[in-house]
PDB file of N, CA and C in Angstrom:
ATOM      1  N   UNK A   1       0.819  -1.184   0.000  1.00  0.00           N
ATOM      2  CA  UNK A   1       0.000   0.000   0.000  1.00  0.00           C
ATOM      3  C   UNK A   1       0.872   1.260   0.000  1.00  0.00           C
ATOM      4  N   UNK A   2       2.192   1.428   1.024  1.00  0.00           N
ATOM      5  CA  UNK A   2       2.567   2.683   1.063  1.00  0.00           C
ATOM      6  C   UNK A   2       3.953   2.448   0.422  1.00  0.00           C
ATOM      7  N   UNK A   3       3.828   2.514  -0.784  1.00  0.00           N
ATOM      8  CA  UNK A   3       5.132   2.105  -1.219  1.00  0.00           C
ATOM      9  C   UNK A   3       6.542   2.688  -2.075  1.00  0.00           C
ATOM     10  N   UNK A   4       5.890   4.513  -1.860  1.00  0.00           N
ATOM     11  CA  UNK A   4       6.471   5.250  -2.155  1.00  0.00           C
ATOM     12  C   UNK A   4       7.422   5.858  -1.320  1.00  0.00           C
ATOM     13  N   UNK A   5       8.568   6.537  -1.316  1.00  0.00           N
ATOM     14  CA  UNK A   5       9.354   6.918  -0.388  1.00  0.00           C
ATOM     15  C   UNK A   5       9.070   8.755  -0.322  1.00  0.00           C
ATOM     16  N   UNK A   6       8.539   9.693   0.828  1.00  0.00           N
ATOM     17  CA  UNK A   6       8.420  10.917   0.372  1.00  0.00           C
ATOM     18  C   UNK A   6       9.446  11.351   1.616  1.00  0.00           C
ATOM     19  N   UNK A   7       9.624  12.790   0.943  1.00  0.00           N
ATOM     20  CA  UNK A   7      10.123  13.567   2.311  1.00  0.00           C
ATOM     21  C   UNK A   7       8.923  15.242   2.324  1.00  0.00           C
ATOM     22  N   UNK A   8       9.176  15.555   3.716  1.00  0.00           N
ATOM     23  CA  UNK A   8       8.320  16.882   3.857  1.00  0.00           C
ATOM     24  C   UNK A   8       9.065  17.854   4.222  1.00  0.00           C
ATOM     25  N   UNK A   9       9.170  18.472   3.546  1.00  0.00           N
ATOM     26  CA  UNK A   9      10.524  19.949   3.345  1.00  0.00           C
ATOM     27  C   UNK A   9      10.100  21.178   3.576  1.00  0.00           C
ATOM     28  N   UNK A  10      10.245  22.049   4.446  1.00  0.00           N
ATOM     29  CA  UNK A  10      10.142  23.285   5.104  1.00  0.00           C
ATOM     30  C   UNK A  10      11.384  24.007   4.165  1.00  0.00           C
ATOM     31  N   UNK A  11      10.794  25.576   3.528  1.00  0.00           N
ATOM     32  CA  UNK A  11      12.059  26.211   3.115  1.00  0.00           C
ATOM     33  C   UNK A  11      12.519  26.878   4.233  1.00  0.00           C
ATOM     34  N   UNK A  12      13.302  27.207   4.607  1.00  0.00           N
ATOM     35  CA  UNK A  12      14.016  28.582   4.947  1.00  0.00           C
ATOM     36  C   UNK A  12      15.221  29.640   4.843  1.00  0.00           C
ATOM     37  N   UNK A  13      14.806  30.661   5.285  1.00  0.00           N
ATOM     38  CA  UNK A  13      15.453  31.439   4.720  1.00  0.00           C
ATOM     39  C   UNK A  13      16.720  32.229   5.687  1.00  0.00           C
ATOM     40  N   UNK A  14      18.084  31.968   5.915  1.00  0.00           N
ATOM     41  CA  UNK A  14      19.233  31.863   6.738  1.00  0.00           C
ATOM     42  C   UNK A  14      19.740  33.147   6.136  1.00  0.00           C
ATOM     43  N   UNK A  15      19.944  34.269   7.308  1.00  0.00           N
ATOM     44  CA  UNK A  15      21.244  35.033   6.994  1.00  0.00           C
ATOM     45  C   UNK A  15      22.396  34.902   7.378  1.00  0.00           C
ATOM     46  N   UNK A  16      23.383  35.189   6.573  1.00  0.00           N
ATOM     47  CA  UNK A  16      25.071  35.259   7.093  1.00  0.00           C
ATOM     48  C   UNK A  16      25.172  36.217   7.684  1.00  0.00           C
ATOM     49  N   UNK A  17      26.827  36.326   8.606  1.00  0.00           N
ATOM     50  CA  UNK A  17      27.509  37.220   9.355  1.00  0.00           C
ATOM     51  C   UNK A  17      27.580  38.744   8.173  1.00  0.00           C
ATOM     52  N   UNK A  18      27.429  38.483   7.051  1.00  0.00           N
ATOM     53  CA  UNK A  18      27.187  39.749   6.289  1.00  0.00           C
ATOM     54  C   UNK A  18      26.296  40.192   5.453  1.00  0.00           C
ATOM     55  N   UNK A  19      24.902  39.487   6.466  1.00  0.00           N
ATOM     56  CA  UNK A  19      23.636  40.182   5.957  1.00  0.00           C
ATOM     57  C   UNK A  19      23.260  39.533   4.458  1.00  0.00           C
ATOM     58  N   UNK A  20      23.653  38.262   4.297  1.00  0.00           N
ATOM     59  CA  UNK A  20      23.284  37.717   2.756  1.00  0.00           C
ATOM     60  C   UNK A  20      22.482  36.747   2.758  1.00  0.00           C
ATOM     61  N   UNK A  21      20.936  36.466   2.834  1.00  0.00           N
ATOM     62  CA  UNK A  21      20.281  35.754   3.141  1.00  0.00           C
ATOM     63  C   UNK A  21      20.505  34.596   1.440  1.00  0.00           C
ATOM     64  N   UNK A  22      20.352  33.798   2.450  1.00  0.00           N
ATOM     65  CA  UNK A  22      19.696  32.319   1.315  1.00  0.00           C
ATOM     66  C   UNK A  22      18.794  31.482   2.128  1.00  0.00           C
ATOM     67  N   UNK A  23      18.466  31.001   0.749  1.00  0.00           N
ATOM     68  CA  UNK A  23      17.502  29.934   1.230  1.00  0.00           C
ATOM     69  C   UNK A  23      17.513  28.485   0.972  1.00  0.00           C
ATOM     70  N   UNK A  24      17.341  27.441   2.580  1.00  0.00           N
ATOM     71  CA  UNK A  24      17.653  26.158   1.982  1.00  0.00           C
ATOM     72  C   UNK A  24      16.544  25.159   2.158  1.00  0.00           C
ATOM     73  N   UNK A  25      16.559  23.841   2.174  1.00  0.00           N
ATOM     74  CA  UNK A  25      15.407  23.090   2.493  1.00  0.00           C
ATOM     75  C   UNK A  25      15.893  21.845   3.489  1.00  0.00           C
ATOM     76  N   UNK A  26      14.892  22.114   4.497  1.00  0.00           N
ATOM     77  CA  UNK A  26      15.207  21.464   5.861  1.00  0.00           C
ATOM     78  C   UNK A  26      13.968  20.395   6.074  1.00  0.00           C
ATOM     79  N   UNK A  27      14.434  19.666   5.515  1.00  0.00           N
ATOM     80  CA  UNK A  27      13.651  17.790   5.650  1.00  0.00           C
ATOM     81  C   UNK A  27      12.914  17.767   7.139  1.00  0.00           C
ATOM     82  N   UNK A  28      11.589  17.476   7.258  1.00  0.00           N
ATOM     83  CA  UNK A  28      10.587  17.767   8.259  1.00  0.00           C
ATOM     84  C   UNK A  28      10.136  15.983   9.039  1.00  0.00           C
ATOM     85  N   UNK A  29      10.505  15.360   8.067  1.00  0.00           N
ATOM     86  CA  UNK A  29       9.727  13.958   7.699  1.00  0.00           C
ATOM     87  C   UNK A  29      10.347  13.467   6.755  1.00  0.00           C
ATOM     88  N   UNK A  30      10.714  12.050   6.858  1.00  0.00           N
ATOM     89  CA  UNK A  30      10.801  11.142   5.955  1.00  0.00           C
ATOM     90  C   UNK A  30       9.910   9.606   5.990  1.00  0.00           C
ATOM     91  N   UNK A  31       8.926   9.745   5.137  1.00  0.00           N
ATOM     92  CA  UNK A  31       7.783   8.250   5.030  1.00  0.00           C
ATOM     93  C   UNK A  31       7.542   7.693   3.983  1.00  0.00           C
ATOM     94  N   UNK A  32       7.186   6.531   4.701  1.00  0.00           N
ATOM     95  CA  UNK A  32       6.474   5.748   3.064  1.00  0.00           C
ATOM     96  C   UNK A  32       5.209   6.539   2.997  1.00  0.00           C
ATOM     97  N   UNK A  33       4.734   6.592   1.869  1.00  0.00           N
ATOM     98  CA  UNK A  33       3.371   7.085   1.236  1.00  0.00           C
ATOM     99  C   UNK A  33       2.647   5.781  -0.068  1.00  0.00           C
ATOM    100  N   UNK A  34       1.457   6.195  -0.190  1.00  0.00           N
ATOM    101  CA  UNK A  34       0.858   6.071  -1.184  1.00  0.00           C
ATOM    102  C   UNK A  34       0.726   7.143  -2.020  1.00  0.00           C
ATOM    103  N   UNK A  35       0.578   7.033  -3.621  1.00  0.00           N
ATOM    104  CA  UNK A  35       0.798   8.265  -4.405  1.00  0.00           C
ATOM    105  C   UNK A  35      -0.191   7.910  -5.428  1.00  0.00           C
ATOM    106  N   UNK A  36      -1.226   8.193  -5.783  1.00  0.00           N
ATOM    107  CA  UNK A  36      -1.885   8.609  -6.754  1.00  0.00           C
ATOM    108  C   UNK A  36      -1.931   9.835  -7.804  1.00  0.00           C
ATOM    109  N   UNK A  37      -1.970   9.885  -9.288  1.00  0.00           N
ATOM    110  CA  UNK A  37      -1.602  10.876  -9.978  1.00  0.00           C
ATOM    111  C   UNK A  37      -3.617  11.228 -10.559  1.00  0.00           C
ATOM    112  N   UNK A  38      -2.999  12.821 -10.706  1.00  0.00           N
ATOM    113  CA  UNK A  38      -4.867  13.507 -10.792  1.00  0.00           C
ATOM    114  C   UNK A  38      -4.125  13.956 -12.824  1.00  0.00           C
ATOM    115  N   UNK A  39      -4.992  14.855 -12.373  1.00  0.00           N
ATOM    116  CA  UNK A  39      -5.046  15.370 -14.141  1.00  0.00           C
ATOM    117  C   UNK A  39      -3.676  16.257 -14.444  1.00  0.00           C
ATOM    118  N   UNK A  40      -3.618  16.718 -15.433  1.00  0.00           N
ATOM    119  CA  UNK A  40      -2.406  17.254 -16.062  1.00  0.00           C
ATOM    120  C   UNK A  40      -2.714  18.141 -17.028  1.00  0.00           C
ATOM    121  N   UNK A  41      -2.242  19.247 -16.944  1.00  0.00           N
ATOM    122  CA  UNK A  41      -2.765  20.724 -17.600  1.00  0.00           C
ATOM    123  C   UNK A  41      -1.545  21.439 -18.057  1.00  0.00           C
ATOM    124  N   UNK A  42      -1.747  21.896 -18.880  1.00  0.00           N
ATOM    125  CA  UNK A  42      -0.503  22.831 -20.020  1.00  0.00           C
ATOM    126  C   UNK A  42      -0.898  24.342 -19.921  1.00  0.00           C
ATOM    127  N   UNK A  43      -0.354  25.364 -19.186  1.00  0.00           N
ATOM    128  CA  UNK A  43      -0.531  26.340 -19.505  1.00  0.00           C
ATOM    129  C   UNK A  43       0.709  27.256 -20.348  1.00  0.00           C
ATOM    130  N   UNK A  44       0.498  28.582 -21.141  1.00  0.00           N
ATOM    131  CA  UNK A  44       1.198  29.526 -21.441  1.00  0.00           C
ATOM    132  C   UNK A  44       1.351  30.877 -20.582  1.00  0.00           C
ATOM    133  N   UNK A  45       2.471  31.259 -20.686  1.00  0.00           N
ATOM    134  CA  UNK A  45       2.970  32.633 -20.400  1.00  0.00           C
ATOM    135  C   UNK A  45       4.356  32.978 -20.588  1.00  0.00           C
ATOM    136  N   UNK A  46       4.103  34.520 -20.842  1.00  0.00           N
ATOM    137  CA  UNK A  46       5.407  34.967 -21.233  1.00  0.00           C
ATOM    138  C   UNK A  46       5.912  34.039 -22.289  1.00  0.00           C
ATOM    139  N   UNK A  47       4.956  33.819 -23.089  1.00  0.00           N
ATOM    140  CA  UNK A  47       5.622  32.237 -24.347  1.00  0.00           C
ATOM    141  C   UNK A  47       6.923  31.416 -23.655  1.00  0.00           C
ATOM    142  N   UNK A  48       6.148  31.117 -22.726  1.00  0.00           N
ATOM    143  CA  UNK A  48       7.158  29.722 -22.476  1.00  0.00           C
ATOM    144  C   UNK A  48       5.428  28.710 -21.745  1.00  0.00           C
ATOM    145  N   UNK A  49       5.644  27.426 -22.305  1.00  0.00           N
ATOM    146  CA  UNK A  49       4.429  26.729 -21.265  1.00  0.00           C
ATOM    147  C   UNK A  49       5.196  25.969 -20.476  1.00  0.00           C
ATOM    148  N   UNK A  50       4.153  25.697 -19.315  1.00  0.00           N
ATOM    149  CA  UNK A  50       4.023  24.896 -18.235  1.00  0.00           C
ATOM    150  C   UNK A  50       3.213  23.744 -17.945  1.00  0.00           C
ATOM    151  N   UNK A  51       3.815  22.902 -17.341  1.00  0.00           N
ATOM    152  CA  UNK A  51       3.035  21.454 -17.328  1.00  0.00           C
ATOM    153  C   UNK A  51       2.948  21.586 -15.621  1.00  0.00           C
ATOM    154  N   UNK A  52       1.453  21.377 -15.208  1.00  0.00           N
ATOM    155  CA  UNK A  52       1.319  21.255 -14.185  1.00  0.00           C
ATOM    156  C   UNK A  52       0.579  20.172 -13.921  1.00  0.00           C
ATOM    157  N   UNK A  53       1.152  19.321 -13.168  1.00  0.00           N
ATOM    158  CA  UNK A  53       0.697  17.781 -12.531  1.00  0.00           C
ATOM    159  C   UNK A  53       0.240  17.559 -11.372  1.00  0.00           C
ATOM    160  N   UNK A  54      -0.804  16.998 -10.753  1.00  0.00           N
ATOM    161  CA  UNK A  54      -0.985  16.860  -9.716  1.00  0.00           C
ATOM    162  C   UNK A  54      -1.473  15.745  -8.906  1.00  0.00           C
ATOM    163  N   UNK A  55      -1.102  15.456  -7.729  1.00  0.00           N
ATOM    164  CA  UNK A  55      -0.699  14.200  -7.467  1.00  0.00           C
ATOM    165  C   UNK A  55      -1.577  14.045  -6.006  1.00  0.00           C
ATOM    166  N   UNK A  56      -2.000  12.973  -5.777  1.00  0.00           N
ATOM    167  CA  UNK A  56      -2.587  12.972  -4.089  1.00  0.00           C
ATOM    168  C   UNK A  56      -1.593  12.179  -3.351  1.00  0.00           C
ATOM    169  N   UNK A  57      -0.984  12.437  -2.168  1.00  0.00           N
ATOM    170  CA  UNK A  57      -0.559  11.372  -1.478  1.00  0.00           C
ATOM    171  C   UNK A  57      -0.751  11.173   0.178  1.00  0.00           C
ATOM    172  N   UNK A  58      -1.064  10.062   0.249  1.00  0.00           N
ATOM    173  CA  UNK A  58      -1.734   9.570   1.571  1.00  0.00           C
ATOM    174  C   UNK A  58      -0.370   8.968   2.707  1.00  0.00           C
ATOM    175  N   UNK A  59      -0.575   8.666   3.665  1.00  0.00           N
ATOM    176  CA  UNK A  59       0.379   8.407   4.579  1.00  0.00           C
ATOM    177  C   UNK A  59       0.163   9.101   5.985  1.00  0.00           C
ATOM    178  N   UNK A  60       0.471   8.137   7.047  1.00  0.00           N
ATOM    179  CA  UNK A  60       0.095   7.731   8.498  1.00  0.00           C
ATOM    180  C   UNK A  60       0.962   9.043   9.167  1.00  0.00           C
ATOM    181  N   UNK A  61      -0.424   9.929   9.534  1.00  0.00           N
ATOM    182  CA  UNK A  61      -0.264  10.431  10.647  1.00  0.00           C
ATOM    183  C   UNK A  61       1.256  10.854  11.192  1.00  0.00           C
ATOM    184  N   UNK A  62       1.932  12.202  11.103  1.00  0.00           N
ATOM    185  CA  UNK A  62       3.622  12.085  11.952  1.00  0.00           C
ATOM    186  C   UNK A  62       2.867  12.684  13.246  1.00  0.00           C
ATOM    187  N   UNK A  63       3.103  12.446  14.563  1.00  0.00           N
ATOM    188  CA  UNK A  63       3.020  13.057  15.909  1.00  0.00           C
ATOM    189  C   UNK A  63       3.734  14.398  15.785  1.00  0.00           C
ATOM    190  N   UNK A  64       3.293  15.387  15.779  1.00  0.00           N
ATOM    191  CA  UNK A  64       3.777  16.560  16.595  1.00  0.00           C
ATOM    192  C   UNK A  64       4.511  17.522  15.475  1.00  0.00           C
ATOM    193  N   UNK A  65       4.115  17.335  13.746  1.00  0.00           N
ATOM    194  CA  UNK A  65       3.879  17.895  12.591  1.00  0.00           C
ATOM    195  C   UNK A  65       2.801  18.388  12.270  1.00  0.00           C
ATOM    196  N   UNK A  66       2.669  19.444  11.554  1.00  0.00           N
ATOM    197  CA  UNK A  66       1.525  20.120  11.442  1.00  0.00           C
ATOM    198  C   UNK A  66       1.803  20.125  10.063  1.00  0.00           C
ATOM    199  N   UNK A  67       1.272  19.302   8.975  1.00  0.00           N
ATOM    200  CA  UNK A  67       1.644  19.147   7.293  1.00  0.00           C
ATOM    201  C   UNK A  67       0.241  20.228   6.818  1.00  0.00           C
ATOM    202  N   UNK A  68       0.858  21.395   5.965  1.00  0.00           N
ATOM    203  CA  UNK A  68       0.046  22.686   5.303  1.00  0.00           C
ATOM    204  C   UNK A  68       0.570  22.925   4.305  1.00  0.00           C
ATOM    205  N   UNK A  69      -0.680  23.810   3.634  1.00  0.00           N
ATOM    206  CA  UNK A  69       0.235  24.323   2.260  1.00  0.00           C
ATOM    207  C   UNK A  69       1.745  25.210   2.015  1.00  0.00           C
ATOM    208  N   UNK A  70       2.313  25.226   3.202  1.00  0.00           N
ATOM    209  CA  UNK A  70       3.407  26.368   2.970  1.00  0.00           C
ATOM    210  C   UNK A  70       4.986  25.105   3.183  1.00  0.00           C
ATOM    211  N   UNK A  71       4.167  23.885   2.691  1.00  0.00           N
ATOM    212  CA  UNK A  71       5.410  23.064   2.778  1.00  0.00           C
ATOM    213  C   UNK A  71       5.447  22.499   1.410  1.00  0.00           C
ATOM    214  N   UNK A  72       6.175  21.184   1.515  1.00  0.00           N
ATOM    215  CA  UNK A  72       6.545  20.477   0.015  1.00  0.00           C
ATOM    216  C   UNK A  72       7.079  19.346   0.234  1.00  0.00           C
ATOM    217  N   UNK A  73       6.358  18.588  -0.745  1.00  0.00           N
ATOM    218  CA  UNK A  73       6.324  17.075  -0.715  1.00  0.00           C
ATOM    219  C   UNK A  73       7.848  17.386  -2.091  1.00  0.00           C
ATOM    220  N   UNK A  74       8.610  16.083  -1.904  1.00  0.00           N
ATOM    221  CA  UNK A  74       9.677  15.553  -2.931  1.00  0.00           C
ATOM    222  C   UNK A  74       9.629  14.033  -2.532  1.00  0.00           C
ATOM    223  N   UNK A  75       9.408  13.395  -3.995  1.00  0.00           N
ATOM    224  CA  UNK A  75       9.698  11.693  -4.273  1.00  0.00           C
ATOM    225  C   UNK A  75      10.664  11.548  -5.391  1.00  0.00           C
ATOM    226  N   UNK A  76      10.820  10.531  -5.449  1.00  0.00           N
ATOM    227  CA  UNK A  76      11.434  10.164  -7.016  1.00  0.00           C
ATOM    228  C   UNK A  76      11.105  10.787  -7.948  1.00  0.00           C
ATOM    229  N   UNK A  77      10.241  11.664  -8.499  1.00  0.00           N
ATOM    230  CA  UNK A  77       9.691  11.973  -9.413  1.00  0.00           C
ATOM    231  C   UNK A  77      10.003  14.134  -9.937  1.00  0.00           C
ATOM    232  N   UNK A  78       9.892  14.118  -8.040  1.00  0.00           N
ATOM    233  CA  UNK A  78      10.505  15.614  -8.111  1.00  0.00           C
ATOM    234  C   UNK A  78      10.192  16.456  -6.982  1.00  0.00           C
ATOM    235  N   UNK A  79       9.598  17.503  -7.083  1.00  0.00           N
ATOM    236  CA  UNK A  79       9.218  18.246  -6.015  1.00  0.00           C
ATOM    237  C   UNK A  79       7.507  18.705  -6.188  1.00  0.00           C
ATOM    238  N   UNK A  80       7.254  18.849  -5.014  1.00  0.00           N
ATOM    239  CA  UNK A  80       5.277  18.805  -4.941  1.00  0.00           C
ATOM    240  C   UNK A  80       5.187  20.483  -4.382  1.00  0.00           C
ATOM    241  N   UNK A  81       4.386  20.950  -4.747  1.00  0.00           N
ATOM    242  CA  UNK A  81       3.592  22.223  -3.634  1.00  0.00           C
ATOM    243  C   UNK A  81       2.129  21.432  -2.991  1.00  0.00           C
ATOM    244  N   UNK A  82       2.266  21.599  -1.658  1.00  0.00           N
ATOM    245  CA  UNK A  82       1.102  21.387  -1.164  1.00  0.00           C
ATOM    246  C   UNK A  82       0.112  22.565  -1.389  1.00  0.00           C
ATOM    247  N   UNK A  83      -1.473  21.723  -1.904  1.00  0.00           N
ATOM    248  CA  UNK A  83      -1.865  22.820  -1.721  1.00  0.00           C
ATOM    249  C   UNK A  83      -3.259  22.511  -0.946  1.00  0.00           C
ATOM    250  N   UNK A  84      -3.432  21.039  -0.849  1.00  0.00           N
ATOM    251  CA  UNK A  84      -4.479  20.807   0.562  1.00  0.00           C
ATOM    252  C   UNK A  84      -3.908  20.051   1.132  1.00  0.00           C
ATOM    253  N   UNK A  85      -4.573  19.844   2.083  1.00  0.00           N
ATOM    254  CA  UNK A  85      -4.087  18.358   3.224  1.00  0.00           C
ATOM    255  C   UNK A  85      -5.690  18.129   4.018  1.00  0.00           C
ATOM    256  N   UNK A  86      -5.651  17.059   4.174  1.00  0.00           N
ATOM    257  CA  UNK A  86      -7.155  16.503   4.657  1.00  0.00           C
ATOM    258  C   UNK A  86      -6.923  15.312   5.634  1.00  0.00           C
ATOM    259  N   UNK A  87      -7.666  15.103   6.687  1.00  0.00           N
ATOM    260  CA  UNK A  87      -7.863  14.056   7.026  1.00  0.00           C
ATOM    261  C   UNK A  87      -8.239  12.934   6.825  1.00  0.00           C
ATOM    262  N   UNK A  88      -7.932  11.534   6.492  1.00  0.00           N
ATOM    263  CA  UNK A  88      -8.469  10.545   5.853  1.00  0.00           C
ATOM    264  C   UNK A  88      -9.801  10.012   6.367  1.00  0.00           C
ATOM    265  N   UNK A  89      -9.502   9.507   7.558  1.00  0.00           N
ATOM    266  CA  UNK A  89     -10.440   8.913   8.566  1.00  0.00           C
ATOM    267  C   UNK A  89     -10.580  10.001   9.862  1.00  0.00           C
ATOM    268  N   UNK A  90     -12.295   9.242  10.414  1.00  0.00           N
ATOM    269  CA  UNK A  90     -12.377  10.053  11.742  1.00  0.00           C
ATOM    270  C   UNK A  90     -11.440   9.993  12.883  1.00  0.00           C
ATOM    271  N   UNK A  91     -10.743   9.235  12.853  1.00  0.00           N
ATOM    272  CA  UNK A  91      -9.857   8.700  14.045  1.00  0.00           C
ATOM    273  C   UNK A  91      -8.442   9.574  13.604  1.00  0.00           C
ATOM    274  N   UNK A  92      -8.230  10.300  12.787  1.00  0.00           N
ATOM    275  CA  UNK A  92      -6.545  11.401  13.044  1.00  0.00           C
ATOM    276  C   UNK A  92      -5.648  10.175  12.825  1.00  0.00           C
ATOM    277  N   UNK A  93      -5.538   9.189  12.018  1.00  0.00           N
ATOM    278  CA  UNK A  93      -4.300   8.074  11.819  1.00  0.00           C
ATOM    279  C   UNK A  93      -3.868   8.666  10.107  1.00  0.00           C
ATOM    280  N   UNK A  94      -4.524   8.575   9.571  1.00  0.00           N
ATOM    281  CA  UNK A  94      -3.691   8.991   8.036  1.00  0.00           C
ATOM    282  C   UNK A  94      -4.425  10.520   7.481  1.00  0.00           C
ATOM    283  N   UNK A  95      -3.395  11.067   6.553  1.00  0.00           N
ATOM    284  CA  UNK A  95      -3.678  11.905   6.316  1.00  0.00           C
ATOM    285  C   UNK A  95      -3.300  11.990   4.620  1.00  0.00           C
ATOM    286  N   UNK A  96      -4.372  13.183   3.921  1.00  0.00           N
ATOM    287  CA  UNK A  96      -4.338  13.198   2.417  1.00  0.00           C
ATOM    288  C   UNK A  96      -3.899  14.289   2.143  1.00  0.00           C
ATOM    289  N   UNK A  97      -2.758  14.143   1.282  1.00  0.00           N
ATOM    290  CA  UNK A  97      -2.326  15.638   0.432  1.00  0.00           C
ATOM    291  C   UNK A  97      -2.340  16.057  -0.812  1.00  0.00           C
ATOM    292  N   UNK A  98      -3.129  16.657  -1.082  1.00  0.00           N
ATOM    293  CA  UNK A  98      -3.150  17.451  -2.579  1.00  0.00           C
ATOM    294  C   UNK A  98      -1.620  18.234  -2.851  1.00  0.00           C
ATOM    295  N   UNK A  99      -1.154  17.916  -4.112  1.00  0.00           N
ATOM    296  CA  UNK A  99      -0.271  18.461  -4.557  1.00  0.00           C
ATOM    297  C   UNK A  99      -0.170  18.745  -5.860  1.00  0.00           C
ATOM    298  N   UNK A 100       0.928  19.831  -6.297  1.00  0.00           N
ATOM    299  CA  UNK A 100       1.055  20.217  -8.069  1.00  0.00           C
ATOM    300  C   UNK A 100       2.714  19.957  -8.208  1.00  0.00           C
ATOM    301  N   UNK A 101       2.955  19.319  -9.063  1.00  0.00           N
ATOM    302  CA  UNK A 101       4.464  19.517  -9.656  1.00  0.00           C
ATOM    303  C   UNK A 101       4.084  20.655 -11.185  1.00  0.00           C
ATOM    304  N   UNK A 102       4.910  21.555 -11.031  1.00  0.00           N
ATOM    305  CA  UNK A 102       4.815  22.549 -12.083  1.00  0.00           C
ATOM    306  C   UNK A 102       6.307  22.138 -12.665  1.00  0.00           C
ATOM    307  N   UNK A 103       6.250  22.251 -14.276  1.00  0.00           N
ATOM    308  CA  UNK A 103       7.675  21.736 -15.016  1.00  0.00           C
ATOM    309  C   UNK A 103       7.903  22.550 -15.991  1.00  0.00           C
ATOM    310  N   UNK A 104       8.280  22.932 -16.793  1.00  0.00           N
ATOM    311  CA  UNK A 104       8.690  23.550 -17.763  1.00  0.00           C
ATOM    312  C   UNK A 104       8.136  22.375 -18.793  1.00  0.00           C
ATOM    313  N   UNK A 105       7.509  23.118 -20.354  1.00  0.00           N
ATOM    314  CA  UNK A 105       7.278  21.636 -21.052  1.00  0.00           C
ATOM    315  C   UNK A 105       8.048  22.135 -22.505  1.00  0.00           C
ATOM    316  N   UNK A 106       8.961  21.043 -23.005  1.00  0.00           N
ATOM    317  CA  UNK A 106       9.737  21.527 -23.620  1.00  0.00           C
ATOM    318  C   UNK A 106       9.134  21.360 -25.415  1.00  0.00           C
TER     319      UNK A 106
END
């Protein structure tokens, strides 16, 4: 059933001793998941298009994580924007995430 490998990635954003901020990604979670793929849409702009994919993935509950849209799913495949998260069941054991991989389409 959960036979995907994901991680849950928080960005942030670090300044140096001379005021030069960057930004890195700090791994929140690492689980198996289930991954289901939704529809797939081509948009234009600025004449370049975009392929945006979107994916559901399910997986058990972490204790003492709060998984929202201002994070990001990455599998084998690439990097996710969350943009829901839901509860599966009444009982708080698994939880569902809506996600988009946006790509460049060449």
């Amino acid at each position: 059933m959960f036979n995907d490998f994901i991680e849950i990635i928080q960005r942030r954003s670090t300044t140096d001793d001379e005021a030069f901020s960057s930004d890195q990604d700090v791994v929140l979670a690492s689980v198996r998941a289930e991954k289901s793929y939704g529809s797939m849409t081509e948009t234009q702009a600025n004449d370049a298009t975009f392929a945006a994919q979107t994916a559901v993935f399910r997986f058990r509950r972490i204790p003492g994580l709060r998984v929202e849209p201002s994070l990001f799913i990455t599998d084998a495949a690439g990097r996710y924007n969350i943009t829901a998260v839901d509860e599966v069941s009444g009982r708080g054991m698994y939880i569902e995430v809506l996600a988009k991989k946006v790509t460049s389409s060449g």
